[in-house]
N, C-alpha and C. Protein backbone atom coordinates (compact mmCIF):
# COMPACT_ATOMS: atom_id res chain seq x y z
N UNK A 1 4.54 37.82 -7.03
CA UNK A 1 3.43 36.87 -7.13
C UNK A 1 2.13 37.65 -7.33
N UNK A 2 1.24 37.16 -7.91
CA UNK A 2 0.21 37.82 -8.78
C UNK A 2 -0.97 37.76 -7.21
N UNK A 3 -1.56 38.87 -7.07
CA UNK A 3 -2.64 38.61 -5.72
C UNK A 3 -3.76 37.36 -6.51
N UNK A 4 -4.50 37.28 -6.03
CA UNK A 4 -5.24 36.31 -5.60
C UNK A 4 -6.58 37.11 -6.32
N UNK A 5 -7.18 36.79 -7.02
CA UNK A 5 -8.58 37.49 -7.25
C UNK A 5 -9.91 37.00 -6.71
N UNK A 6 -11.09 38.22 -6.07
CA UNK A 6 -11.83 37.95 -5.13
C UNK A 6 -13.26 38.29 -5.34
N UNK A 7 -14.01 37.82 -5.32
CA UNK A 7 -15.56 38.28 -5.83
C UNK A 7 -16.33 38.13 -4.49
N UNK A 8 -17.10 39.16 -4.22
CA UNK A 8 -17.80 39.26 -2.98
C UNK A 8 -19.36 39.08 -3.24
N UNK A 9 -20.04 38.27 -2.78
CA UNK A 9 -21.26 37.95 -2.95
C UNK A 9 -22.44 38.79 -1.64
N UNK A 10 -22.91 39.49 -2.37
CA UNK A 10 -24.33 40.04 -1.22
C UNK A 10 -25.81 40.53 -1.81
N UNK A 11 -26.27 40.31 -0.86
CA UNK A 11 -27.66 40.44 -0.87
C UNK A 11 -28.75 42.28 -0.38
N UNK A 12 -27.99 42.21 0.87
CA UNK A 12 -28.34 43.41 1.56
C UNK A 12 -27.78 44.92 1.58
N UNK A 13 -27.16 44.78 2.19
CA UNK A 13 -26.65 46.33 2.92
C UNK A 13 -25.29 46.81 2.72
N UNK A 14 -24.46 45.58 2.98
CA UNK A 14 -23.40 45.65 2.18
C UNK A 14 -22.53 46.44 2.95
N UNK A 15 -22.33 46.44 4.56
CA UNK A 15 -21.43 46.64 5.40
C UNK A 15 -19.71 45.83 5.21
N UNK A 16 -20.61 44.58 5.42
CA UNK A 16 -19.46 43.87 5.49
C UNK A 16 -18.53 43.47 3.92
N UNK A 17 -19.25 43.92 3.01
CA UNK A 17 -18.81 44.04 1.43
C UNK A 17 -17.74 45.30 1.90
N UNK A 18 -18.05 46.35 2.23
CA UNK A 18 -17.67 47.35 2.19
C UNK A 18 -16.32 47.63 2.96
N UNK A 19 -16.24 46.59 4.02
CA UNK A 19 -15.50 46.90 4.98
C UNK A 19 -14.13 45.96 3.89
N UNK A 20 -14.80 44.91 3.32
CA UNK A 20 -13.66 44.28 2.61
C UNK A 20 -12.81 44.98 1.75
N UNK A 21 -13.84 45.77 0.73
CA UNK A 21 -13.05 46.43 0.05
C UNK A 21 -12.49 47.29 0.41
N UNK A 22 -12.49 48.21 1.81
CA UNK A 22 -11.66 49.29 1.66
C UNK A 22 -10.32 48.50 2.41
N UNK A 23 -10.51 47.60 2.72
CA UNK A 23 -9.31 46.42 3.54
C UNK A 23 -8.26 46.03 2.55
N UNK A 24 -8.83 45.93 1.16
CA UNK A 24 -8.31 45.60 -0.17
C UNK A 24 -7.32 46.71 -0.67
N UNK A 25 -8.53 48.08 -0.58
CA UNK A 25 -7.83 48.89 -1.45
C UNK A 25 -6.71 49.64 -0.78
N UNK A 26 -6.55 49.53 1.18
CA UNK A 26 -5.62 49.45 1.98
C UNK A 26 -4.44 48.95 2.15
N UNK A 27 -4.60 47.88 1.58
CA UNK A 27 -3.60 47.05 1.76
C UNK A 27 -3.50 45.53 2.77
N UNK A 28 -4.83 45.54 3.48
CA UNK A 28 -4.83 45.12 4.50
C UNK A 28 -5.54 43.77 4.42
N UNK A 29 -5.91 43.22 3.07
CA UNK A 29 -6.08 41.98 2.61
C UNK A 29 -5.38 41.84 1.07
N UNK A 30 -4.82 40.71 0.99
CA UNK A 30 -3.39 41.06 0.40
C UNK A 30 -4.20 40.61 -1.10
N UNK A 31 -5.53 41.01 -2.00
CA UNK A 31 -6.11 40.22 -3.06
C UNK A 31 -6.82 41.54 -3.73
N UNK A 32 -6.97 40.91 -4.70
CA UNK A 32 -7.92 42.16 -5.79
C UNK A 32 -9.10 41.81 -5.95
N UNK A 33 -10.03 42.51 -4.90
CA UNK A 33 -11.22 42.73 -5.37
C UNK A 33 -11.51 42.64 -6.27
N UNK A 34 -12.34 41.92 -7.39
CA UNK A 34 -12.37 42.07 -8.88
C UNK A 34 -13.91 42.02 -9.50
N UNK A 35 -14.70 41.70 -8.39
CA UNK A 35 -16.42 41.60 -8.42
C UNK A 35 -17.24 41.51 -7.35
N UNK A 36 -18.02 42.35 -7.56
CA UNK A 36 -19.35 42.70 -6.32
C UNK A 36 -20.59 41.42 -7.13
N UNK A 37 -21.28 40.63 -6.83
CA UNK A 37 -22.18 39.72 -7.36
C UNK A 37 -23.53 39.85 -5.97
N UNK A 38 -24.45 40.42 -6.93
CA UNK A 38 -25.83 40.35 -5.67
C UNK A 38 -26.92 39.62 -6.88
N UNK A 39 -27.86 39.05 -5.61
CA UNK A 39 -28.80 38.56 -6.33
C UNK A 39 -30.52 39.39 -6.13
N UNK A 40 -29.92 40.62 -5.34
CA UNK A 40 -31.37 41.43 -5.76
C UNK A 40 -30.85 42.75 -6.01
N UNK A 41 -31.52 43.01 -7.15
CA UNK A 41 -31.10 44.75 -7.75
C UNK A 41 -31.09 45.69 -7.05
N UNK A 42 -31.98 45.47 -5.83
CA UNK A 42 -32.16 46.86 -5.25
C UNK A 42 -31.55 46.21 -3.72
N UNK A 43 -30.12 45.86 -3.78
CA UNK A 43 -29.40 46.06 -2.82
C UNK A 43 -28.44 47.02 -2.59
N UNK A 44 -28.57 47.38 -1.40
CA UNK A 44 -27.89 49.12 -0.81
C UNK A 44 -26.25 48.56 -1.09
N UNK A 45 -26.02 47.45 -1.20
CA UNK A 45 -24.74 46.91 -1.29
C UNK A 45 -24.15 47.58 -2.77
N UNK A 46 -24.45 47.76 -3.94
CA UNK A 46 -24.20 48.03 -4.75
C UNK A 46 -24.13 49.43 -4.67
N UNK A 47 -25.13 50.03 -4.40
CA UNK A 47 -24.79 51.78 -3.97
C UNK A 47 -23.25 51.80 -3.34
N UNK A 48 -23.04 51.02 -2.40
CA UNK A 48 -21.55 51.19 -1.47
C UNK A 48 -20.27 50.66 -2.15
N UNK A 49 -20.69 49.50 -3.23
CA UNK A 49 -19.76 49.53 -4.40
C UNK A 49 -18.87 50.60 -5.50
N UNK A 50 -20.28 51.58 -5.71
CA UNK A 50 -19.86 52.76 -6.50
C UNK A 50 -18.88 53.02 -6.12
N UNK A 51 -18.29 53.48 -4.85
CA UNK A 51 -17.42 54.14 -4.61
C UNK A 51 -15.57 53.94 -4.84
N UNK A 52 -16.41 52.30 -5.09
CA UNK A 52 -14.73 51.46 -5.15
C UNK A 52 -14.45 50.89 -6.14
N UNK A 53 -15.36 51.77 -7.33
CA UNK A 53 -15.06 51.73 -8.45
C UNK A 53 -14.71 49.93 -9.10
N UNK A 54 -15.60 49.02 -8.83
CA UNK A 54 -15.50 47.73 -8.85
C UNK A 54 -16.85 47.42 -9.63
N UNK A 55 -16.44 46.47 -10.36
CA UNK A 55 -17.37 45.34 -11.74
C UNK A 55 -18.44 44.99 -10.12
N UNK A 56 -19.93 45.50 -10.70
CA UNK A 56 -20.85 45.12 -9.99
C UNK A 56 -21.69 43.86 -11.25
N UNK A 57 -22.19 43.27 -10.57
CA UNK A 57 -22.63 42.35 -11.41
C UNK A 57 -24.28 41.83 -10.45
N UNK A 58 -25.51 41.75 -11.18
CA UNK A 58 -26.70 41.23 -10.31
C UNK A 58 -27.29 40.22 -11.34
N UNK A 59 -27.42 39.12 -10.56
CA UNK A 59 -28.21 37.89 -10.76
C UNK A 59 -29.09 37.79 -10.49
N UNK A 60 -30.78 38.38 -10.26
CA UNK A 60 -31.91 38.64 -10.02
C UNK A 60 -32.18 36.40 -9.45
N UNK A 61 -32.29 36.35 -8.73
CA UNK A 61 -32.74 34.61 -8.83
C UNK A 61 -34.31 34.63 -9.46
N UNK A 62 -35.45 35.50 -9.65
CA UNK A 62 -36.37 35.10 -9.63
C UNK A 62 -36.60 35.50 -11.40
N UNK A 63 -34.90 35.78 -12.33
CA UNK A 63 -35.15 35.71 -13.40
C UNK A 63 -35.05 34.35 -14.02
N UNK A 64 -34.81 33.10 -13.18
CA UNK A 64 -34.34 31.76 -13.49
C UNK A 64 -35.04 31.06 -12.99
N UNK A 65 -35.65 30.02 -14.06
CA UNK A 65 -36.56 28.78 -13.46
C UNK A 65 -36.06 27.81 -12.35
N UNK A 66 -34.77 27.82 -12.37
CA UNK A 66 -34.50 26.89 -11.66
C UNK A 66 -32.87 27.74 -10.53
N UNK A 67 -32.87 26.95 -9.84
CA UNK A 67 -31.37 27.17 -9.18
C UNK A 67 -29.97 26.78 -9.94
N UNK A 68 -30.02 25.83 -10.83
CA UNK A 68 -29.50 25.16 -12.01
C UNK A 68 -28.90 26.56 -12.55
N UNK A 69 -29.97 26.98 -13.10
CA UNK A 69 -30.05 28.20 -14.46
C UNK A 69 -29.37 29.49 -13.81
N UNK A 70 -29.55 29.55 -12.32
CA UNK A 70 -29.67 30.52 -11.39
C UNK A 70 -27.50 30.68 -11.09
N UNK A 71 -27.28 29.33 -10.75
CA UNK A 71 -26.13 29.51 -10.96
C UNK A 71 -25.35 29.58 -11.62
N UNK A 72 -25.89 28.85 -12.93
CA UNK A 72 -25.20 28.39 -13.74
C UNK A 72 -24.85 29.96 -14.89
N UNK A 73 -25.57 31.14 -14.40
CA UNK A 73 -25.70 32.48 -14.74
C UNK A 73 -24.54 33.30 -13.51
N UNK A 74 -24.70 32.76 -12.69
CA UNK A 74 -23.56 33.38 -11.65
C UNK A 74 -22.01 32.60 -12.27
N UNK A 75 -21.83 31.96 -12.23
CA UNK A 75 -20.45 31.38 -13.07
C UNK A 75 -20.02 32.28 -14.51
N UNK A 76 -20.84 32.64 -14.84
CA UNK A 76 -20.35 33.26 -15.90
C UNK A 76 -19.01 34.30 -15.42
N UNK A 77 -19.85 35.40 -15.12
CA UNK A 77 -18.69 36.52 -14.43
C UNK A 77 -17.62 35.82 -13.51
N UNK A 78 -17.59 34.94 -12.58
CA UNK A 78 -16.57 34.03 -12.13
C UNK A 78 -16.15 33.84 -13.28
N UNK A 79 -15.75 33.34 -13.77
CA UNK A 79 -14.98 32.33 -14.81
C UNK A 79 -14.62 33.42 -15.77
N UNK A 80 -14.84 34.38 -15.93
CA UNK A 80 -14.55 35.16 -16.78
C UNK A 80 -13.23 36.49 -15.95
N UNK A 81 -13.93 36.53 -14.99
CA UNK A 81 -12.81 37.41 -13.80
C UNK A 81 -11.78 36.51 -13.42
N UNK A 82 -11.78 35.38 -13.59
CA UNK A 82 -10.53 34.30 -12.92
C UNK A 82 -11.00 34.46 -11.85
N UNK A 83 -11.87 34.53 -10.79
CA UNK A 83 -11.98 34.40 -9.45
C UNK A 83 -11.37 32.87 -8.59
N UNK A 84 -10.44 33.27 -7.86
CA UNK A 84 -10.05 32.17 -7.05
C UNK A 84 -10.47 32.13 -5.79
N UNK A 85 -11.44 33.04 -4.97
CA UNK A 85 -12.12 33.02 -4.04
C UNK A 85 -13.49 33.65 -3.40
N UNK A 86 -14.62 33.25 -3.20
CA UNK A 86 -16.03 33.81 -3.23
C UNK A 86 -16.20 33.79 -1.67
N UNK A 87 -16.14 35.15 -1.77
CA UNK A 87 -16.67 35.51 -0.18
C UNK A 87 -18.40 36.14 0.11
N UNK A 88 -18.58 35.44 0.84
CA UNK A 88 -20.42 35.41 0.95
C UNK A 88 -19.80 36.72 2.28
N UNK A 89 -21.07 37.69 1.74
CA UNK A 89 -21.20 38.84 3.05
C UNK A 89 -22.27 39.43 2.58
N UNK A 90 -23.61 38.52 3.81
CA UNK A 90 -24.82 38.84 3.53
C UNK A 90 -25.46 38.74 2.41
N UNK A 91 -25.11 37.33 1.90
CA UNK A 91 -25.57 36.59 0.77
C UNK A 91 -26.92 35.84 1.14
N UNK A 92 -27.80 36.00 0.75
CA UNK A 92 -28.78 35.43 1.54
C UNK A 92 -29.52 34.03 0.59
N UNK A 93 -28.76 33.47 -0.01
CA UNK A 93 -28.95 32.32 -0.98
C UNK A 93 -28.15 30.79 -0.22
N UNK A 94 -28.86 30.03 -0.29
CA UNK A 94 -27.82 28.51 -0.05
C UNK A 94 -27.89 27.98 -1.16
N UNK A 95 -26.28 27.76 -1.40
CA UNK A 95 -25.67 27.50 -2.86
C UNK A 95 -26.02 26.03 -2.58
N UNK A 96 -26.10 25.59 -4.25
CA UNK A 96 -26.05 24.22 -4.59
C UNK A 96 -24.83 23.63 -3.93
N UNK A 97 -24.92 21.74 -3.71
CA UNK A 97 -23.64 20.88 -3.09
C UNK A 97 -22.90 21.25 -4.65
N UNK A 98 -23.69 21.11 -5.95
CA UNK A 98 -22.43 21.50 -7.01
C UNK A 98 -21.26 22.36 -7.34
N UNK A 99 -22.48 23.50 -6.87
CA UNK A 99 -21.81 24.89 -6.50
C UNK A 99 -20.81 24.84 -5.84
N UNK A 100 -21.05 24.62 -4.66
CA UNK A 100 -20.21 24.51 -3.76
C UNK A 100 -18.51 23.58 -4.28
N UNK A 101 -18.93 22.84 -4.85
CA UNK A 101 -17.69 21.49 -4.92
C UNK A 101 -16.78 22.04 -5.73
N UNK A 102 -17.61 23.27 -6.59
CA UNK A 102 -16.54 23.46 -7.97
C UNK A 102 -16.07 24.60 -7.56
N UNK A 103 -16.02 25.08 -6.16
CA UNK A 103 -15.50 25.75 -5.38
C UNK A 103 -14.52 25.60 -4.28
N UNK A 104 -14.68 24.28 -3.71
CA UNK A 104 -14.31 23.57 -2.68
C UNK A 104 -13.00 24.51 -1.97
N UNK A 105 -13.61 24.51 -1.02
CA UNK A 105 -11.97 25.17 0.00
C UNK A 105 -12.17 26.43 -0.30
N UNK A 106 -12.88 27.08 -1.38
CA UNK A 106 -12.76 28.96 -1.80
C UNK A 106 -13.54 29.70 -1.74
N UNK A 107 -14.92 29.07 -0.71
CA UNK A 107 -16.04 29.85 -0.69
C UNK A 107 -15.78 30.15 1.08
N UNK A 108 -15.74 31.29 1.28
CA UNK A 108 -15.77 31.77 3.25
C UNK A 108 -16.86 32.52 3.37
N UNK A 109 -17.65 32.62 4.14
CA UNK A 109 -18.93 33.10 4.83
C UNK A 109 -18.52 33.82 6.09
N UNK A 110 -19.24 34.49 6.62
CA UNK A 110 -19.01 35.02 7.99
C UNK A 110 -20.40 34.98 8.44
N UNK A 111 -20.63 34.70 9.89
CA UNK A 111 -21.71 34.26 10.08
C UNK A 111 -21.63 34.94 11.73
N UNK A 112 -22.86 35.60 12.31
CA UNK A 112 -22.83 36.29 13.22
C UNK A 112 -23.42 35.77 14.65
N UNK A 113 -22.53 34.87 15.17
CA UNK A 113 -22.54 33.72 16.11
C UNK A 113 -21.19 32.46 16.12
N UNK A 114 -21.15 32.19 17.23
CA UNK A 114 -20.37 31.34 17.75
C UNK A 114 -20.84 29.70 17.12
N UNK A 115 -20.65 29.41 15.68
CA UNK A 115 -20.88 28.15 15.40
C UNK A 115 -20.14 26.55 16.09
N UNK A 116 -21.04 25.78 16.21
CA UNK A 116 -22.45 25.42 15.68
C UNK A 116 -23.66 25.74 16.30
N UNK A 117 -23.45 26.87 17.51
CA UNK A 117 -24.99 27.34 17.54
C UNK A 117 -25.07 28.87 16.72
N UNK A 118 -26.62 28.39 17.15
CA UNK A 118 -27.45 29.59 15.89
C UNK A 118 -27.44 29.75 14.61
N UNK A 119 -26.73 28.54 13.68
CA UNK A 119 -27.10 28.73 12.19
C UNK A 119 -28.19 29.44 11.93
N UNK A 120 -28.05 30.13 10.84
CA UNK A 120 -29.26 30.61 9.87
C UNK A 120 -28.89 32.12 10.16
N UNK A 121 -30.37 32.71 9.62
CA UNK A 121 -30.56 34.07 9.30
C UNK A 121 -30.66 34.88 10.48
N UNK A 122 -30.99 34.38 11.52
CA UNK A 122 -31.67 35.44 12.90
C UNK A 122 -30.31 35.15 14.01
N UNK A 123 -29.38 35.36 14.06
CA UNK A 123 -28.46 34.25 14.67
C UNK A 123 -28.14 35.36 15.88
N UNK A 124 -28.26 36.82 15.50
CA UNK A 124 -27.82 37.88 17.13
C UNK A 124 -29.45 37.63 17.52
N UNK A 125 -30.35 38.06 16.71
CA UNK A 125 -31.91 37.61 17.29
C UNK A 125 -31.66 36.35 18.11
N UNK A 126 -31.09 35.08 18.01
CA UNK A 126 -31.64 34.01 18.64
C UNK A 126 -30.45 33.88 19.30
N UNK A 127 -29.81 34.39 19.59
CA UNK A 127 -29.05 34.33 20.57
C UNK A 127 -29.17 35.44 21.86
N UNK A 128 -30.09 36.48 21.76
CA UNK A 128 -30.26 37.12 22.43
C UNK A 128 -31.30 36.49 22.87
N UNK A 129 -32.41 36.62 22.31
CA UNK A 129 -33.46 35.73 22.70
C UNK A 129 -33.17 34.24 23.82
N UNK A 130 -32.11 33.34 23.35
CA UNK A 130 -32.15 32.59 24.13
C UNK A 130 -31.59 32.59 25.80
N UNK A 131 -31.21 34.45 26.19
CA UNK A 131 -30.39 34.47 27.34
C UNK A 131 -29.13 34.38 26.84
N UNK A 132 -28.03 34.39 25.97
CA UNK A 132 -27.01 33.82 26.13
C UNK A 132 -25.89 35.04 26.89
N UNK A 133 -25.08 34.46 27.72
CA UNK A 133 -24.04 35.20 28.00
C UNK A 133 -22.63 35.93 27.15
N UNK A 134 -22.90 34.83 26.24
CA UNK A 134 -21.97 35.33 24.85
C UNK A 134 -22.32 34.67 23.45
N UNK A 135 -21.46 35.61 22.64
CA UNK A 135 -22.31 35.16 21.37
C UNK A 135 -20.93 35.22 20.31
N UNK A 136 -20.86 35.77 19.64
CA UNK A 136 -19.75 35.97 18.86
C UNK A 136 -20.18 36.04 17.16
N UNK A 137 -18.75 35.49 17.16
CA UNK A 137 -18.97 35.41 15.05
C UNK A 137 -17.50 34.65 14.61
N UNK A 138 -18.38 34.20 13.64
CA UNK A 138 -17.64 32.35 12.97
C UNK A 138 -17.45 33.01 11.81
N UNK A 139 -16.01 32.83 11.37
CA UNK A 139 -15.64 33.26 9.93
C UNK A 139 -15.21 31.31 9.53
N UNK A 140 -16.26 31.14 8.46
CA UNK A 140 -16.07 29.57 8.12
C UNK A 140 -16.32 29.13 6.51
N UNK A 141 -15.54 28.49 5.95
CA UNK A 141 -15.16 27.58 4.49
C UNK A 141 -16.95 27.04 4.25
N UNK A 142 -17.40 27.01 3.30
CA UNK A 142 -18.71 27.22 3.01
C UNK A 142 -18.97 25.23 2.35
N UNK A 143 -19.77 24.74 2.98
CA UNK A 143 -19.82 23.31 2.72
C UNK A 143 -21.12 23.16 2.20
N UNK A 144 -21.64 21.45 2.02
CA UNK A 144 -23.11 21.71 1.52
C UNK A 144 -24.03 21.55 2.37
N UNK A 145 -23.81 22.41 3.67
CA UNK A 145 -25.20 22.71 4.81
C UNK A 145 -25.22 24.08 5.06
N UNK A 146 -25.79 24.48 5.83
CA UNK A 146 -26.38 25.65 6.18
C UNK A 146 -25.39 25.92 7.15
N UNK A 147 -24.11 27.22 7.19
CA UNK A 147 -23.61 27.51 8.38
C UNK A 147 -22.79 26.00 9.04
N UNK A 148 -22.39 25.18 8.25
CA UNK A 148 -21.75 23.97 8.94
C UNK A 148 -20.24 23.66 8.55
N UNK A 149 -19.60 24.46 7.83
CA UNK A 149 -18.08 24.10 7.28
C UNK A 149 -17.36 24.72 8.00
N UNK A 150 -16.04 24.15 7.86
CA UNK A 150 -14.86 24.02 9.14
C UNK A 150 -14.85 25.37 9.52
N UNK A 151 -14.37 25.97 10.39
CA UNK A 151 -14.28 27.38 11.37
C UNK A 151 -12.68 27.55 10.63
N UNK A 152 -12.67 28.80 10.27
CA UNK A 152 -11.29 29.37 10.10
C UNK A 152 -11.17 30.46 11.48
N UNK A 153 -11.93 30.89 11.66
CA UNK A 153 -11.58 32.00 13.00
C UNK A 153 -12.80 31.99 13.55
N UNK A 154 -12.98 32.51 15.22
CA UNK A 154 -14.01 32.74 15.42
C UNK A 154 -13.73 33.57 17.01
N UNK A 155 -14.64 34.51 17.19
CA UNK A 155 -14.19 35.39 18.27
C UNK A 155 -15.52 35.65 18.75
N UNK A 156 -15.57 35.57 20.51
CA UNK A 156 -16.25 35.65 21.32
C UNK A 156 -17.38 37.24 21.36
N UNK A 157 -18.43 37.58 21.74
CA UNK A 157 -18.57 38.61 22.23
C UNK A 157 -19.40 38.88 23.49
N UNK A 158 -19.28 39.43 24.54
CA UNK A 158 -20.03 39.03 25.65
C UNK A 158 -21.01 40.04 25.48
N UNK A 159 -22.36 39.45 25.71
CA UNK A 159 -23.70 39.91 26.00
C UNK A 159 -23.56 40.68 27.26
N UNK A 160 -23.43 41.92 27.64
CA UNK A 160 -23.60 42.76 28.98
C UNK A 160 -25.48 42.64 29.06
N UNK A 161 -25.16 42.73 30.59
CA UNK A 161 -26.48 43.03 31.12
C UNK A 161 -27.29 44.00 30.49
N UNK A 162 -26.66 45.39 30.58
CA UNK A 162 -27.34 46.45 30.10
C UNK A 162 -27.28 46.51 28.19
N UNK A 163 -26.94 45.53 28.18
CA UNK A 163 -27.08 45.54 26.50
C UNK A 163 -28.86 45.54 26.01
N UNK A 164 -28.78 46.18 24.58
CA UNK A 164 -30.20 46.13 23.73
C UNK A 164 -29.81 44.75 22.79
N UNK A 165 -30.90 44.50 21.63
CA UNK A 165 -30.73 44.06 20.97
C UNK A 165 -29.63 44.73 19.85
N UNK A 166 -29.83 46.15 20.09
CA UNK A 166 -29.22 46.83 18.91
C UNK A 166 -28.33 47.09 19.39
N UNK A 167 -27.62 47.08 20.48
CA UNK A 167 -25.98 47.43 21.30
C UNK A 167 -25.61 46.24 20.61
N UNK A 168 -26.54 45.21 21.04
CA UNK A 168 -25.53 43.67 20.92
C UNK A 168 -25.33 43.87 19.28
N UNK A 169 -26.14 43.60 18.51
CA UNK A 169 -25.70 43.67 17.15
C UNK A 169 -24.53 44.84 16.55
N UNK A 170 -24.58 45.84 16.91
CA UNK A 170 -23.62 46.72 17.24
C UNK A 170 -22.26 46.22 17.55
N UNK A 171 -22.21 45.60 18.55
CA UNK A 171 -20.73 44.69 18.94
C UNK A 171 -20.47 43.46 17.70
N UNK A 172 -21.31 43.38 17.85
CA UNK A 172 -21.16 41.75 16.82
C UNK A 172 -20.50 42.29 15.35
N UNK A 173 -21.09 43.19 14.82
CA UNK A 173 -20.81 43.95 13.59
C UNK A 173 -19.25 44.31 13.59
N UNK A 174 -19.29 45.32 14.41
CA UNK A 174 -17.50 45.81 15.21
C UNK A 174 -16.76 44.51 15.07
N UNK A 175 -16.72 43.41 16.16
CA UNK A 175 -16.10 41.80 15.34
C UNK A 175 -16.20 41.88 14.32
N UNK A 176 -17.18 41.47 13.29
CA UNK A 176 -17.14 41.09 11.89
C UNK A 176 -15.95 41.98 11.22
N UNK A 177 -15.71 43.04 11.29
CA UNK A 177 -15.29 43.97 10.70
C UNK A 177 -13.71 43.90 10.75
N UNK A 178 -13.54 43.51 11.95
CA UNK A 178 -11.66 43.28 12.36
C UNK A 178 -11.66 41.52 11.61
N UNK A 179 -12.61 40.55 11.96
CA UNK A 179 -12.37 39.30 11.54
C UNK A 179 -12.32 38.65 10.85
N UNK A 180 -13.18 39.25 9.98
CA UNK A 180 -13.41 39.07 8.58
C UNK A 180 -11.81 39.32 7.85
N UNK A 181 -11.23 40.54 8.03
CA UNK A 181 -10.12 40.23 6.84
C UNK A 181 -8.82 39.39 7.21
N UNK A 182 -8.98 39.27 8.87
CA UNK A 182 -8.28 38.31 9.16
C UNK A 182 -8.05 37.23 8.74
N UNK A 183 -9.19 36.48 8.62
CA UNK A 183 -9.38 35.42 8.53
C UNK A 183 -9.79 35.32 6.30
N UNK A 184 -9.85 35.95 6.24
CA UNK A 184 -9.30 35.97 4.73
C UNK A 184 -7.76 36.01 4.36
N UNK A 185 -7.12 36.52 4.86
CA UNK A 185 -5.43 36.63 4.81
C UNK A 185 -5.04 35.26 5.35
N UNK A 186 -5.46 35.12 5.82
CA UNK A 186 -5.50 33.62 6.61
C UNK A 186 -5.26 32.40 5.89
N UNK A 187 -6.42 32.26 4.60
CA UNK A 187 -6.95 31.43 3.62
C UNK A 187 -6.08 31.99 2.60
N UNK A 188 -5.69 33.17 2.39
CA UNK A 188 -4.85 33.54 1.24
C UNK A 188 -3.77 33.47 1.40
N UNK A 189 -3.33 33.04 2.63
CA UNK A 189 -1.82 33.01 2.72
C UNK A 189 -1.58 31.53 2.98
N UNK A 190 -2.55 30.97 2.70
CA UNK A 190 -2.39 29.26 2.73
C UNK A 190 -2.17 28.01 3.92
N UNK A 191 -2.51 29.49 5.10
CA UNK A 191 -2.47 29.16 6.73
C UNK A 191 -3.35 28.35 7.00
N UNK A 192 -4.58 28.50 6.36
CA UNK A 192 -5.82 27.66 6.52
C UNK A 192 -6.30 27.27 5.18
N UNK A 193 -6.72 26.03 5.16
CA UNK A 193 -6.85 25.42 4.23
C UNK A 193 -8.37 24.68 4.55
């Protein structure tokens, strides 16, 4: 049976891009990497691509009048790679409900918190901030809200006393890293739907 082809969407730094692909080229997510897609040029994410010898592709958003134009420029390389699944890691864009639909069920996010609290961008920030005793990270099917589609996995992490902000994010990262391909094998093996 033919793997599954996979396009990874990011914005930043490109940890959690990174951790996918060497999971890929391991063996240890059972799909072919087949595209890196960022929407700012000067993401460190693409530097960490080089190495894995993978179709980088950048969609600048602020070369497109509209979000329309914006995606409708990201589909290209999809549709041309056969991509059957778009994994957001540190994508820092909220896709159109269109986007989304002509995706439905094949877009997964990982999100660094115990959803439904802390949606958004600051989510170890505001969870530290708020006192919490634990925090975690939501690997979840990408819908048309912010951080709100069904949970495929999600794993705890406890806030210690003597923790920093940067210990805690530290832990949280460490999760992402084991959960993330979990919970992709997961979706590719038709366990979760």
């Amino acid at each position: 049976m033919a793997l599954k082809r996979i396009a990874i969407f990011v914005s930043g730094n490109g940890t959690n891009m990174e951790n996918i692909l060497q999971s890929a080229r391991e063996g240890r997510i059972r799909a072919e990497a087949a595209l890196v897609l960022s929407d700012n040029p000067r993401a460190y994410a693409l530097k960490r691509a080089e190495k894995f010898n993978i179709e980088c592709t950048v969609v600048d958003r602020k070369a497109f009048p509209s979000k329309e134009a914006f995606e409708a420029e990201i589909r290209r390389p999809l549709e041309q790679k056969k991509i059957d699944y778009i994994l957001l890691a540190g994508f820092m864009r909220i896709l159109s409900p269109s986007f989304v639909a002509a995706y439905h069920r094949r877009i997964l996010n990982i999100h660094p918190a115990l959803l439904p609290k802390f949606p958004g961008a600051h989510a170890i920030r505001d969870a530290w901030e708020a006192g919490e005793k634990v925090t975690g990270v939501t690997v979840h099917f990408v819908d048309e809200g912010v951080d709100t589609g069904p949970v495929i996995l999600q794993r705890e992490v406890k806030i210690d006393p003597n923790d920093t902000l940067e210990s805690l994010e530290a832990k949280v990262h460490t999760i992402e890293y084991e959960l993330y391909p979990e919970a992709i094998n997961l979706v590719l093996s038709g366990k979760k739907r």
